[in-house]
ModelCIF file with pLDDT and N, C-alpha, C, O atoms, coordinates in Angstrom:
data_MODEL
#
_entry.id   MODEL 
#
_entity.id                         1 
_entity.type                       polymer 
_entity.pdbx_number_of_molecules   1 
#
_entity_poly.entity_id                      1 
_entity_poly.type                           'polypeptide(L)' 
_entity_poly.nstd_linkage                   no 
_entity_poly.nstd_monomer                   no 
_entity_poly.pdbx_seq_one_letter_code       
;(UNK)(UNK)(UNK)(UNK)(UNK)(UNK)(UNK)(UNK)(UNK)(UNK)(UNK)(UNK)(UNK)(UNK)(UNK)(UNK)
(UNK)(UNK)(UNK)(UNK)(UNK)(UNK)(UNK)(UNK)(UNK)(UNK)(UNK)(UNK)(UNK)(UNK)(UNK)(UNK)
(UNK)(UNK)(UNK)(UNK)(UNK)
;
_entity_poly.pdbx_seq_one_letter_code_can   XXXXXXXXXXXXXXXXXXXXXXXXXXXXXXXXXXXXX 
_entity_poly.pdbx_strand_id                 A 
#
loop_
_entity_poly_seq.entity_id 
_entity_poly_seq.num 
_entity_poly_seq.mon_id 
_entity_poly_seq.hetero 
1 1  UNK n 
1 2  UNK n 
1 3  UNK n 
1 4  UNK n 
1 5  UNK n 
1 6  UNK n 
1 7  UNK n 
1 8  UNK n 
1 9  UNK n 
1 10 UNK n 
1 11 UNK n 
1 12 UNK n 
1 13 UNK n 
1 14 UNK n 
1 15 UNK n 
1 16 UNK n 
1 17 UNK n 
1 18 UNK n 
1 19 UNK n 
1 20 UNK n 
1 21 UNK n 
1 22 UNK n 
1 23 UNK n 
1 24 UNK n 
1 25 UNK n 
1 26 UNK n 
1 27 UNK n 
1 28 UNK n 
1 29 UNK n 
1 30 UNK n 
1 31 UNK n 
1 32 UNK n 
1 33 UNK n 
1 34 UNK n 
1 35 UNK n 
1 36 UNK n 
1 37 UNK n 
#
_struct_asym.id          A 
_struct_asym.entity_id   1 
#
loop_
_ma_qa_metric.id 
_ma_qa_metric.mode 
_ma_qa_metric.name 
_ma_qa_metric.software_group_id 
_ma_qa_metric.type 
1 global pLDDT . pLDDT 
2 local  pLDDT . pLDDT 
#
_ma_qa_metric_global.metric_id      1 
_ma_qa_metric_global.metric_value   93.41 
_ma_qa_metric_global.model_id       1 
_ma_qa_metric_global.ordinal_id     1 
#
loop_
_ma_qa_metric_local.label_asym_id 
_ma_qa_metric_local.label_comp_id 
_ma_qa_metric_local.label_seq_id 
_ma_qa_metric_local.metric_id 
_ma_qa_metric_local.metric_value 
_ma_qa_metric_local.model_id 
_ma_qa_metric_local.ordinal_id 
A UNK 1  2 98.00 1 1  
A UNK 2  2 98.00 1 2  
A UNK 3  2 97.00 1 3  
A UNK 4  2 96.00 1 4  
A UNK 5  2 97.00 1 5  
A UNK 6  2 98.00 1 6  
A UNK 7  2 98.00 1 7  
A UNK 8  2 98.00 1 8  
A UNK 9  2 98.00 1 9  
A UNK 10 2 98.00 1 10 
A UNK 11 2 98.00 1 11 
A UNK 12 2 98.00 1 12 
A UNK 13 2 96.00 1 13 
A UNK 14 2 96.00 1 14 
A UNK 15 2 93.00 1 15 
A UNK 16 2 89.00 1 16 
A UNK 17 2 89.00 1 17 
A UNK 18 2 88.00 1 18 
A UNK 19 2 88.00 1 19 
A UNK 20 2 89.00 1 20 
A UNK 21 2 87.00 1 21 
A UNK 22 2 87.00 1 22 
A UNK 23 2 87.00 1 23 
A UNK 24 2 88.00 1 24 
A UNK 25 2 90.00 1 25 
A UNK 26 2 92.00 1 26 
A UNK 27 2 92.00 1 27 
A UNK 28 2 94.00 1 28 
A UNK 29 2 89.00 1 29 
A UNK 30 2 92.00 1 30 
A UNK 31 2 95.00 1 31 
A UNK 32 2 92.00 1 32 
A UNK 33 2 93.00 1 33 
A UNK 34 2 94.00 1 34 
A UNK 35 2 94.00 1 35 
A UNK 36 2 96.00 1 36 
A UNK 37 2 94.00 1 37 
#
loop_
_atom_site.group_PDB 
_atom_site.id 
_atom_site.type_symbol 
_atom_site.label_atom_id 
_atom_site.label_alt_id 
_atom_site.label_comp_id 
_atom_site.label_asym_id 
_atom_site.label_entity_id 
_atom_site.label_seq_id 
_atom_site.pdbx_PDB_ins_code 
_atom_site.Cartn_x 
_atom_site.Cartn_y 
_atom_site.Cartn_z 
_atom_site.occupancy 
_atom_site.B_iso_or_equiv 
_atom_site.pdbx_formal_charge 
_atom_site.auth_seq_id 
_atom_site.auth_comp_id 
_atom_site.auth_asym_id 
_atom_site.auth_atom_id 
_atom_site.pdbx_PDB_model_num 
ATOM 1   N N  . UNK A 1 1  ? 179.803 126.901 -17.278 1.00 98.00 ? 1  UNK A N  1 
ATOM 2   C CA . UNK A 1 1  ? 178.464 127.458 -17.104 1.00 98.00 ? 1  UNK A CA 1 
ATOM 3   C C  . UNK A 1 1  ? 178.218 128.051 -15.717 1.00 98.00 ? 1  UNK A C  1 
ATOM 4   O O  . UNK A 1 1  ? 177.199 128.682 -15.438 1.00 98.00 ? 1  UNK A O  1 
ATOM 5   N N  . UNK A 1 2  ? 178.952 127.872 -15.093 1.00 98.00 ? 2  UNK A N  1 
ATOM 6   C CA . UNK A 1 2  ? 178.946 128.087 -13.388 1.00 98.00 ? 2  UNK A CA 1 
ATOM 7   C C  . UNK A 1 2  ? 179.407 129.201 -12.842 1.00 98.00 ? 2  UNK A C  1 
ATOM 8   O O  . UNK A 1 2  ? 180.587 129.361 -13.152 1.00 98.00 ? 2  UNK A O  1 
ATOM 9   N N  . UNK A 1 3  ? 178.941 130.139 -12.084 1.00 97.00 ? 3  UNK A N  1 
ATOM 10  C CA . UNK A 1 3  ? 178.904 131.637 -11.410 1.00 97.00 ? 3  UNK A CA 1 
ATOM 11  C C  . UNK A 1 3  ? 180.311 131.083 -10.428 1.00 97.00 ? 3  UNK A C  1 
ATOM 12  O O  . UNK A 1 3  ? 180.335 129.862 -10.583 1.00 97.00 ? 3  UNK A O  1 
ATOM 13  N N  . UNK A 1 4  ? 181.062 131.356 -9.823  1.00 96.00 ? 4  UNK A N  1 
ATOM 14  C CA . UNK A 1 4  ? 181.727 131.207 -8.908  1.00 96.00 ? 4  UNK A CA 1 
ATOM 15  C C  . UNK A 1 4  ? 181.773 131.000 -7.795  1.00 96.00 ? 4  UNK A C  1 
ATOM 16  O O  . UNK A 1 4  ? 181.939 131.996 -7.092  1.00 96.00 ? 4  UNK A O  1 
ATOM 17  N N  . UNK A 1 5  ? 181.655 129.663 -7.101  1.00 97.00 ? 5  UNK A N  1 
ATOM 18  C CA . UNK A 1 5  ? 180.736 128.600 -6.427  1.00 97.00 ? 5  UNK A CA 1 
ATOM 19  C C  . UNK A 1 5  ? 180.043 127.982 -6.762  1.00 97.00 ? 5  UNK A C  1 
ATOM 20  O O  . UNK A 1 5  ? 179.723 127.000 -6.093  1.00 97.00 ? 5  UNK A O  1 
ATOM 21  N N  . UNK A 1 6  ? 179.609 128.192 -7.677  1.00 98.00 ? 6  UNK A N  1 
ATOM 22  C CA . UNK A 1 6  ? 178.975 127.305 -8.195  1.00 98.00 ? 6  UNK A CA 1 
ATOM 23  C C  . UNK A 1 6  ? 178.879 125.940 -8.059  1.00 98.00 ? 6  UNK A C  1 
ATOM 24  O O  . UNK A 1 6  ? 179.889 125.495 -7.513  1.00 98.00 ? 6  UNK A O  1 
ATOM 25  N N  . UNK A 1 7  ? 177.902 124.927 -8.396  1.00 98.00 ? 7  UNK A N  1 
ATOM 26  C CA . UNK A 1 7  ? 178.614 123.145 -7.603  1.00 98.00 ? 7  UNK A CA 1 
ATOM 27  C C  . UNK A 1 7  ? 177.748 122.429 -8.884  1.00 98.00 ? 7  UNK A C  1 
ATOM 28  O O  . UNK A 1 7  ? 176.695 122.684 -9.469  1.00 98.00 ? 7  UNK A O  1 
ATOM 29  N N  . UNK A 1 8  ? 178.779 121.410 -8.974  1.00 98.00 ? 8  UNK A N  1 
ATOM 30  C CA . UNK A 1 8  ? 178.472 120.671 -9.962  1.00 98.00 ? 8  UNK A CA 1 
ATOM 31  C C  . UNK A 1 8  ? 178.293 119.084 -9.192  1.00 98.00 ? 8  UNK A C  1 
ATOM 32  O O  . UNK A 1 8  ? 179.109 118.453 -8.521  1.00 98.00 ? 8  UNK A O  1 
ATOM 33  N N  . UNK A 1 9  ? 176.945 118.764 -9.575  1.00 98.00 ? 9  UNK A N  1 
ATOM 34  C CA . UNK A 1 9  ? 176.325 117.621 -8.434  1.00 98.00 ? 9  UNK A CA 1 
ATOM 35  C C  . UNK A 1 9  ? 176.377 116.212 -9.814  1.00 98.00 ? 9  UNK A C  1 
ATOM 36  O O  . UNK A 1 9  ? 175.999 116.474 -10.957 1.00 98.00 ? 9  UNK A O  1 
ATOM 37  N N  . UNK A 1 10 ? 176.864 114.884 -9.451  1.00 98.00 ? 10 UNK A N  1 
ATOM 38  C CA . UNK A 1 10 ? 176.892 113.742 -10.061 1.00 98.00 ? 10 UNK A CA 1 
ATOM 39  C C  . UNK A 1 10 ? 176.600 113.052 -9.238  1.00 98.00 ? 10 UNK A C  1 
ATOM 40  O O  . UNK A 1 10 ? 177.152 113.104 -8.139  1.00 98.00 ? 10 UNK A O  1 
ATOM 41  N N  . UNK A 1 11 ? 175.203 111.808 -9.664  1.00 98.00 ? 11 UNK A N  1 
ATOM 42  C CA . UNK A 1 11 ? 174.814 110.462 -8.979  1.00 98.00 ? 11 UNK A CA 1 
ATOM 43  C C  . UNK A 1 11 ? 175.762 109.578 -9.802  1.00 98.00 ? 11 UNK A C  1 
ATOM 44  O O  . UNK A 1 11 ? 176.124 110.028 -10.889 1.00 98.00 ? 11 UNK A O  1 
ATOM 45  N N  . UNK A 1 12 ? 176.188 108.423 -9.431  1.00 98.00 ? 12 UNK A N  1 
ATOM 46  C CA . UNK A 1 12 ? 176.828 107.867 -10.130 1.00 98.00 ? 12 UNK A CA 1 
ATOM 47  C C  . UNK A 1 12 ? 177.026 106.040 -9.852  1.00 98.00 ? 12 UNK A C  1 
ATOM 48  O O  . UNK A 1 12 ? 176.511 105.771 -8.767  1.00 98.00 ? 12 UNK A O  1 
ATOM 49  N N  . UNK A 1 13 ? 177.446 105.144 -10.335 1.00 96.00 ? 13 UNK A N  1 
ATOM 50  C CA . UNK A 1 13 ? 177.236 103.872 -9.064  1.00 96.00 ? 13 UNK A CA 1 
ATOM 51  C C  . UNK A 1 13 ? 178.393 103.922 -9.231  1.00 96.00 ? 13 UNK A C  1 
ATOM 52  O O  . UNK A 1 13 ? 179.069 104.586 -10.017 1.00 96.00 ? 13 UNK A O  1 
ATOM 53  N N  . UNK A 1 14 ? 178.786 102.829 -8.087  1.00 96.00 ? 14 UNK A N  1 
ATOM 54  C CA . UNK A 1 14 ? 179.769 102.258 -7.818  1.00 96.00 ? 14 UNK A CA 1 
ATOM 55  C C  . UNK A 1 14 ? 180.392 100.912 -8.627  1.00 96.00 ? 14 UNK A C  1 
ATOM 56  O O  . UNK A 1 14 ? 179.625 99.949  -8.662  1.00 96.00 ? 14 UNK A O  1 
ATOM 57  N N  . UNK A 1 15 ? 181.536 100.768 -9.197  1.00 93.00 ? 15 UNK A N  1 
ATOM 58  C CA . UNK A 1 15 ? 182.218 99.853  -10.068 1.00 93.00 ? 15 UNK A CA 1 
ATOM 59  C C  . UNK A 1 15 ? 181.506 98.558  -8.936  1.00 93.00 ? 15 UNK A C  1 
ATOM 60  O O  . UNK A 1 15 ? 181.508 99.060  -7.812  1.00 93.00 ? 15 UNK A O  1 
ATOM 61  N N  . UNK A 1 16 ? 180.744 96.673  -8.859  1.00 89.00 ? 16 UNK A N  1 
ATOM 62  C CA . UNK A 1 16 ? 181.082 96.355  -8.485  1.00 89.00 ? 16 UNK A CA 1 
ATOM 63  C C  . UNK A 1 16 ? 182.000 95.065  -8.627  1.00 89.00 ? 16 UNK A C  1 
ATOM 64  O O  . UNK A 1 16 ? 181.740 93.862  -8.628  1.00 89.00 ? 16 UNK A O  1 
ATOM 65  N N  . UNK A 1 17 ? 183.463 95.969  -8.775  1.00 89.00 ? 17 UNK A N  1 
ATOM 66  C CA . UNK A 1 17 ? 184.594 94.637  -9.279  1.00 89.00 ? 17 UNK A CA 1 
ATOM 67  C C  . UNK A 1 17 ? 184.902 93.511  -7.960  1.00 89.00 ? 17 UNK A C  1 
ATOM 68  O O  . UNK A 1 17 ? 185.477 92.423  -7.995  1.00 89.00 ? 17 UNK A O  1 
ATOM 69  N N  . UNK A 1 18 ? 184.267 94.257  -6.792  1.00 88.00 ? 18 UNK A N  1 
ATOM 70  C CA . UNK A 1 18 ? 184.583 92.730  -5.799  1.00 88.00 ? 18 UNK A CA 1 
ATOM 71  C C  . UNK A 1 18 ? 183.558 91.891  -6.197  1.00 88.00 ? 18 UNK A C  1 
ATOM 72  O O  . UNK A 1 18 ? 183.742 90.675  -6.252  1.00 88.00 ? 18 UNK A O  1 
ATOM 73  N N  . UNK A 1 19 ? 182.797 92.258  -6.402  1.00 88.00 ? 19 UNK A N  1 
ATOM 74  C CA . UNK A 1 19 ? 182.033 90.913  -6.992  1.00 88.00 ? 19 UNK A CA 1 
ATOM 75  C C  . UNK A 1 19 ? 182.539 89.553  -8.406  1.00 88.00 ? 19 UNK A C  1 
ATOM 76  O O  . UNK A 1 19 ? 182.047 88.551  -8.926  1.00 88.00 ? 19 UNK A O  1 
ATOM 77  N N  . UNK A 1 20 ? 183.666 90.293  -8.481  1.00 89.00 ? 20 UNK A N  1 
ATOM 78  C CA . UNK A 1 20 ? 184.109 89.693  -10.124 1.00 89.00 ? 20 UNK A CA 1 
ATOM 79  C C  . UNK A 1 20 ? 185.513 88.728  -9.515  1.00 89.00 ? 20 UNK A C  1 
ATOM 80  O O  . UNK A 1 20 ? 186.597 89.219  -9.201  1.00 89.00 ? 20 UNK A O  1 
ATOM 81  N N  . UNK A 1 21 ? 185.211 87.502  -9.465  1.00 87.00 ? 21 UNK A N  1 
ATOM 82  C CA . UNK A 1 21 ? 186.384 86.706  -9.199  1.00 87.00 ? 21 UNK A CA 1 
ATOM 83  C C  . UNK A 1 21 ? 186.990 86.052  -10.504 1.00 87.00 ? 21 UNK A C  1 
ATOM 84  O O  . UNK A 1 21 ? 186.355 85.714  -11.503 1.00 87.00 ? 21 UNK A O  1 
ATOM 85  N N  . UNK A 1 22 ? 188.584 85.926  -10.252 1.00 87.00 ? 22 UNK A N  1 
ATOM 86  C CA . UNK A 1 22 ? 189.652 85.752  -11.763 1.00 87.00 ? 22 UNK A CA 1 
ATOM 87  C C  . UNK A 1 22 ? 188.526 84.738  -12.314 1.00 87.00 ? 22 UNK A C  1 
ATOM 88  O O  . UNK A 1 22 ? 187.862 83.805  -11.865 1.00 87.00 ? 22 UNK A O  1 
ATOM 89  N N  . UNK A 1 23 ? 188.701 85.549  -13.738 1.00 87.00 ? 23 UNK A N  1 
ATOM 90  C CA . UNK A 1 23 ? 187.851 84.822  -14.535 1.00 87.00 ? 23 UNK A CA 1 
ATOM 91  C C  . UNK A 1 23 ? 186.681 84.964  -15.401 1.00 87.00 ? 23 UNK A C  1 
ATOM 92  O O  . UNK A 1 23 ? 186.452 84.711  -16.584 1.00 87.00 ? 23 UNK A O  1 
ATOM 93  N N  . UNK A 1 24 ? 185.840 85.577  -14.168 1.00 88.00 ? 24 UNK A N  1 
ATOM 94  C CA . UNK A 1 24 ? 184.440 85.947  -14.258 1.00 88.00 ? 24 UNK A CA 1 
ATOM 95  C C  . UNK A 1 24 ? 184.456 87.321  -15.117 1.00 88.00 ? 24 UNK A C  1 
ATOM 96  O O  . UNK A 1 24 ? 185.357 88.158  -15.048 1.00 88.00 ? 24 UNK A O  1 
ATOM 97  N N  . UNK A 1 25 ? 183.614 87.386  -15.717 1.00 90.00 ? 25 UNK A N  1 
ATOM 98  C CA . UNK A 1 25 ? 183.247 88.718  -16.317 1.00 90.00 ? 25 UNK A CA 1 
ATOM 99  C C  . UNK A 1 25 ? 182.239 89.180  -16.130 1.00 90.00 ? 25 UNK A C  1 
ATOM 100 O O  . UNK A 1 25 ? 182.245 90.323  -16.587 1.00 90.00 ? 25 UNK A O  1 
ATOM 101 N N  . UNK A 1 26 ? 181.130 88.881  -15.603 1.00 92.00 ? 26 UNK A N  1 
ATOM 102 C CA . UNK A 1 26 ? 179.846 89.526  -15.512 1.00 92.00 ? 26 UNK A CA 1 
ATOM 103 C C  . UNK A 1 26 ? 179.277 89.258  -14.009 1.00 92.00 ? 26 UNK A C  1 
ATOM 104 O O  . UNK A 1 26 ? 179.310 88.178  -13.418 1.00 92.00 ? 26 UNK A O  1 
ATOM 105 N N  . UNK A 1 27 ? 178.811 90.347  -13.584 1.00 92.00 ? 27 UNK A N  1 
ATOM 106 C CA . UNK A 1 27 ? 177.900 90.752  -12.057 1.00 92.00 ? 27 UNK A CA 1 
ATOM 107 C C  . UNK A 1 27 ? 175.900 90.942  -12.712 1.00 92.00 ? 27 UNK A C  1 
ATOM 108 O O  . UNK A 1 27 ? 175.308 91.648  -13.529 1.00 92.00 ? 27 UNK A O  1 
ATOM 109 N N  . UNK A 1 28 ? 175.592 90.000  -11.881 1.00 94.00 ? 28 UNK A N  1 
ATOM 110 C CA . UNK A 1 28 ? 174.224 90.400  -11.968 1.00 94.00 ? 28 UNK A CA 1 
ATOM 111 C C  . UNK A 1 28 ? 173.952 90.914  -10.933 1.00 94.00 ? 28 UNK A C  1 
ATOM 112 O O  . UNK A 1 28 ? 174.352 90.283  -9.955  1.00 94.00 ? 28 UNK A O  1 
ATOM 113 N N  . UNK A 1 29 ? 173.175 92.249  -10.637 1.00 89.00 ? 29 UNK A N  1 
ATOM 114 C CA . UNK A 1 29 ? 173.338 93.440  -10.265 1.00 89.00 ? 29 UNK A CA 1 
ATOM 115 C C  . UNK A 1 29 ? 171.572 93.196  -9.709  1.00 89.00 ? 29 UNK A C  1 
ATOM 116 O O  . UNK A 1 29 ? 171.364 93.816  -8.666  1.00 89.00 ? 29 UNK A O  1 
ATOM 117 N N  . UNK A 1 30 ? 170.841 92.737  -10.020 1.00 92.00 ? 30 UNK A N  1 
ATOM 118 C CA . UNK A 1 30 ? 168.994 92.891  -9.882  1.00 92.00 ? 30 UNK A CA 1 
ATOM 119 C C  . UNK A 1 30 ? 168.609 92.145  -10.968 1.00 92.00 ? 30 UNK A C  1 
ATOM 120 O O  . UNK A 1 30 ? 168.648 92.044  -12.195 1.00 92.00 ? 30 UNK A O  1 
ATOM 121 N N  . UNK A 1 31 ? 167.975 91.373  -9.294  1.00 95.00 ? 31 UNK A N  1 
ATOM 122 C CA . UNK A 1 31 ? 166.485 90.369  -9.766  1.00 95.00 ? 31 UNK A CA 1 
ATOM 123 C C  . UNK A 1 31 ? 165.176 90.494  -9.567  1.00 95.00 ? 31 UNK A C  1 
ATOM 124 O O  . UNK A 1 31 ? 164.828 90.330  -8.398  1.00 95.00 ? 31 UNK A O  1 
ATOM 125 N N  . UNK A 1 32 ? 164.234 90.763  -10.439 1.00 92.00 ? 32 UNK A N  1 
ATOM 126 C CA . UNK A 1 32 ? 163.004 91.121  -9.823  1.00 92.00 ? 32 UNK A CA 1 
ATOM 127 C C  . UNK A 1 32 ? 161.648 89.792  -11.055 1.00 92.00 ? 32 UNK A C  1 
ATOM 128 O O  . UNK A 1 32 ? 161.915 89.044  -11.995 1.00 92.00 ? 32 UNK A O  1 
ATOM 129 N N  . UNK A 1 33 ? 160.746 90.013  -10.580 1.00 93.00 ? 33 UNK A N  1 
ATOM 130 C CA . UNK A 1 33 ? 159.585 89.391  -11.581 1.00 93.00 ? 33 UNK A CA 1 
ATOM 131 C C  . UNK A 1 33 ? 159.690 90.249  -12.852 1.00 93.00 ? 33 UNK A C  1 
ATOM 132 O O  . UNK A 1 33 ? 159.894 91.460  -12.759 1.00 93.00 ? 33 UNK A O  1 
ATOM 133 N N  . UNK A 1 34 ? 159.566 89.700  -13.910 1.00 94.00 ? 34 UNK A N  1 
ATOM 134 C CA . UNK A 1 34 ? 159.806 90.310  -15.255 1.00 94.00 ? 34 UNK A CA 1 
ATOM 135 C C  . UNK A 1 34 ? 161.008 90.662  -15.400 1.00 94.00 ? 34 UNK A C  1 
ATOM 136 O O  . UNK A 1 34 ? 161.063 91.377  -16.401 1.00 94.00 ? 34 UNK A O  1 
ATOM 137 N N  . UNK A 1 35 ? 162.375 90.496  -14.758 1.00 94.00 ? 35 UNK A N  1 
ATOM 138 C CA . UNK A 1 35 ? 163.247 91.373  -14.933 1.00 94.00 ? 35 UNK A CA 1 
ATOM 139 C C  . UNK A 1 35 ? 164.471 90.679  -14.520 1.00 94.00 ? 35 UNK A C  1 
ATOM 140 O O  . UNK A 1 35 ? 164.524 89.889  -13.577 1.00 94.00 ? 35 UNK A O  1 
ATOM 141 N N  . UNK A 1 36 ? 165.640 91.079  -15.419 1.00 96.00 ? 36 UNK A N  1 
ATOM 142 C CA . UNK A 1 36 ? 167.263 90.792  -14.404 1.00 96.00 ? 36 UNK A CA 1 
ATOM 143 C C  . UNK A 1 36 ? 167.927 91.496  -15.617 1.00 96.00 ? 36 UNK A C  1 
ATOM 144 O O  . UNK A 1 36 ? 167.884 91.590  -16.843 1.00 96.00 ? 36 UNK A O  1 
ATOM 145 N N  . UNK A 1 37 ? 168.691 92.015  -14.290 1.00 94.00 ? 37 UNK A N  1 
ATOM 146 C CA . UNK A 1 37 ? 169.963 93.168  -15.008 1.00 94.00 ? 37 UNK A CA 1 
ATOM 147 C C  . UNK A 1 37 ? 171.161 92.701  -14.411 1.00 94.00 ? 37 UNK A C  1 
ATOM 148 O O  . UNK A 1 37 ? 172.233 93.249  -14.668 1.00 94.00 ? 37 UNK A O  1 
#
């Protein structure tokens, strides 16, 4: 779709696997009132 130069912009997160020690499978990522992800 892009003219030549064109720029192709991505937000994206970051994997976080240091948080994951042998074993573990899940990172909780955010805690708030009403809420955890």
């Amino acid at each position: 779709h892009l003219a030549p130069g064109g720029r192709f912009v991505i937000e994206l997160w970051v994997p976080e696997l240091r948080k994951l020690p042998p074993g573990q499978e899940a990172v909780v990522w955010q805690i708030e009132p009403g809420y955890i992800g």
